[in-house]
C-alpha atoms as a PDB file:
ATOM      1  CA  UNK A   1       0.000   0.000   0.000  1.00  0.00           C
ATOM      2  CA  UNK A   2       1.422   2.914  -1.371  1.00  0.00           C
ATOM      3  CA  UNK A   3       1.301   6.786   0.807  1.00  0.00           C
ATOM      4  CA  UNK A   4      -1.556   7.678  -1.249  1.00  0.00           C
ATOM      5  CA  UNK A   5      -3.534   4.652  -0.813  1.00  0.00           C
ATOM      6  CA  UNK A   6      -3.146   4.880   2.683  1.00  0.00           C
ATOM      7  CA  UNK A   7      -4.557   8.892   3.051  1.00  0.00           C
ATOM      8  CA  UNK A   8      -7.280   7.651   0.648  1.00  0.00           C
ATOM      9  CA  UNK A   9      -8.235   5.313   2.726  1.00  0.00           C
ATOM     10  CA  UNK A  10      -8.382   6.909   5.940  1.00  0.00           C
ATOM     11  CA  UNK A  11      -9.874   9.962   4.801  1.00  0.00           C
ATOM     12  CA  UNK A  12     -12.642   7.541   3.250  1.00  0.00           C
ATOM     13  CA  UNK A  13     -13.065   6.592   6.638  1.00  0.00           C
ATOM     14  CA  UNK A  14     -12.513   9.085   8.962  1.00  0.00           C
ATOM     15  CA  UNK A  15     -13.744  13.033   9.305  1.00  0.00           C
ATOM     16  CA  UNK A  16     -10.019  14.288   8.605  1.00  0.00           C
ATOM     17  CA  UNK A  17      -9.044  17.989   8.186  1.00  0.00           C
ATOM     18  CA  UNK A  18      -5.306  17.122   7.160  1.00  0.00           C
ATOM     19  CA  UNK A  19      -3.630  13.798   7.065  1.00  0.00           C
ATOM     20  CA  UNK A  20      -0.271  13.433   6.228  1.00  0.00           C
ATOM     21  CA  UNK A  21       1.343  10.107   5.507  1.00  0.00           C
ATOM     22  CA  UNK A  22       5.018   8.684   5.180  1.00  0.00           C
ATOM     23  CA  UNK A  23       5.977   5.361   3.990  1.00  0.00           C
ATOM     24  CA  UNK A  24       9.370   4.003   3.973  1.00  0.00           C
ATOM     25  CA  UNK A  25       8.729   0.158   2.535  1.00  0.00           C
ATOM     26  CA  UNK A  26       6.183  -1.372   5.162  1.00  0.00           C
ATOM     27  CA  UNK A  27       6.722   1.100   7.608  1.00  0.00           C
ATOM     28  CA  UNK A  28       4.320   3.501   7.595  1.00  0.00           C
ATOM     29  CA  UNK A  29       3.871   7.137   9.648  1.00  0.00           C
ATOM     30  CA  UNK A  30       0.682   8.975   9.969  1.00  0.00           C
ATOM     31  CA  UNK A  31      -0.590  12.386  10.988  1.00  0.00           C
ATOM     32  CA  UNK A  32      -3.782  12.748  11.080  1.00  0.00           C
ATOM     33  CA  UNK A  33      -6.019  15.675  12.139  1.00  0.00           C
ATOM     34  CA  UNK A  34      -9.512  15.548  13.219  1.00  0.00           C
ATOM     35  CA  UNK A  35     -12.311  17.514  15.362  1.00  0.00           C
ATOM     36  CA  UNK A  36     -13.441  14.098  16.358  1.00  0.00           C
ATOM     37  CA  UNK A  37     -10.456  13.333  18.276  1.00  0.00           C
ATOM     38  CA  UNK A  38     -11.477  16.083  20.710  1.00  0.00           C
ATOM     39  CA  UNK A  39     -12.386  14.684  23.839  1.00  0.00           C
ATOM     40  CA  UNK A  40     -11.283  11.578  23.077  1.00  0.00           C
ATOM     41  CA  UNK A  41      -8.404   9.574  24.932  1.00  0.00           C
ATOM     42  CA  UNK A  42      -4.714   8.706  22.691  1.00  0.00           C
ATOM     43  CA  UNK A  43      -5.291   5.556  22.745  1.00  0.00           C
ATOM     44  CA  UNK A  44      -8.956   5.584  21.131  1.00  0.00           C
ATOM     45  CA  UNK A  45      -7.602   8.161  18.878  1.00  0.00           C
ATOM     46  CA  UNK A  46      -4.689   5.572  17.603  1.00  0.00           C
ATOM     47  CA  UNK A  47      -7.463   3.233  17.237  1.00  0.00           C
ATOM     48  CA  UNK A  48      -9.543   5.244  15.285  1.00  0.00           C
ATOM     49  CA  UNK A  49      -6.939   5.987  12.784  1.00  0.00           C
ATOM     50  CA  UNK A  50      -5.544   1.883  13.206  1.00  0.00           C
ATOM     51  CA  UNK A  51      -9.152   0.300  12.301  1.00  0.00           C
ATOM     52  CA  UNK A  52      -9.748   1.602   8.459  1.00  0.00           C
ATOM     53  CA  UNK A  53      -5.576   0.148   8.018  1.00  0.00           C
ATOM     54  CA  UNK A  54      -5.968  -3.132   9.727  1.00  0.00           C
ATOM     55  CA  UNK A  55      -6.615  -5.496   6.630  1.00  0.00           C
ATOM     56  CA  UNK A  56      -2.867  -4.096   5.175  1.00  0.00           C
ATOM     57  CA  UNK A  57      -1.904  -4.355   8.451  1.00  0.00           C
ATOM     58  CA  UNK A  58      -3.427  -7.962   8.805  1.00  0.00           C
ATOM     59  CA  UNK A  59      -1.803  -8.873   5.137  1.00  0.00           C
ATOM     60  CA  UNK A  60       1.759  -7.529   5.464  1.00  0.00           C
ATOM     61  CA  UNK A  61       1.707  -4.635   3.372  1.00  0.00           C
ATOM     62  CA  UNK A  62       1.701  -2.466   6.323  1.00  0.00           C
ATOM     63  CA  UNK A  63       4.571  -3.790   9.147  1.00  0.00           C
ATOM     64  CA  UNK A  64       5.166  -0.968  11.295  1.00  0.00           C
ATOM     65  CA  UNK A  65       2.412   1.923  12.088  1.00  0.00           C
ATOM     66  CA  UNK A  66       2.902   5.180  13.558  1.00  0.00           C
ATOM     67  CA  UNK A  67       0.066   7.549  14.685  1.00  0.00           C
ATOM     68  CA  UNK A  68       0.077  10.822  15.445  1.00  0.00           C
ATOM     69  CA  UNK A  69      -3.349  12.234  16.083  1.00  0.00           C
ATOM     70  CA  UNK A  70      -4.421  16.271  16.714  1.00  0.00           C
ATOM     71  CA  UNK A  71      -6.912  18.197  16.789  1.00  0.00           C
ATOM     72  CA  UNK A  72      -7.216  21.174  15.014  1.00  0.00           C
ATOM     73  CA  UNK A  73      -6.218  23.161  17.706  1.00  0.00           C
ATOM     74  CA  UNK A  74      -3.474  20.572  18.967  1.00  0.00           C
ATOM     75  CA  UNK A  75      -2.374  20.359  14.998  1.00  0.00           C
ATOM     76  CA  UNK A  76      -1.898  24.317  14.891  1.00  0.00           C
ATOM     77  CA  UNK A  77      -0.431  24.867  18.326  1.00  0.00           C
ATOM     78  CA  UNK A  78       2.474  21.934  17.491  1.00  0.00           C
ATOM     79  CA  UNK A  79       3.181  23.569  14.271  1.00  0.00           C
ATOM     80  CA  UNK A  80       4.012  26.804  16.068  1.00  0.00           C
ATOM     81  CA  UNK A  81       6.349  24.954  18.593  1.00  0.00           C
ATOM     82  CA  UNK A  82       8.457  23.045  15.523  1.00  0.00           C
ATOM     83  CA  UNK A  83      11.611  25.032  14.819  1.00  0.00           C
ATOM     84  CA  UNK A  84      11.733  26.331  11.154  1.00  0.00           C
ATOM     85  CA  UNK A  85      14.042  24.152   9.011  1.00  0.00           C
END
């Protein structure tokens, strides 16, 4: 599953703002940003973003997963604290 595959399918699945994806081979590293991850603990927000990959997962074509989750609000306050390159 290629990077674009992957932000196709979770914005098919999910309510996403922005979502940003990274692959290197069959590790994959995702940002994704949502108003329906406020309120909402880490570890259902990882979920939330997990369940819509978990048949690539499941099959190999994704090995490693990394989640990042925001809101909008969390999204544009980080931005602000990331040094310019």
């Amino acid at each position: 599953m290629d990077a674009q595959q992957i932000e196709q399918t979770l914005r098919d699945a999910l309510d996403l703002e922005e979502v940003h994806v990274k692959t290197d081979g069959s590790h994959v590293h995702v940002i994704a940003v949502s108003q329906s991850f406020t309120d909402v603990s880490r570890v259902k927000q990882q979920q939330m973003v997990y369940a819509p990959l978990n048949a690539a997962i499941a099959d190999g074509s994704i090995h490693a997963l990394t989640i990042k989750a925001y809101t909008p609000e969390q999204w544009r306050r980080d931005k602000l604290l990331q040094p310019a390159p």
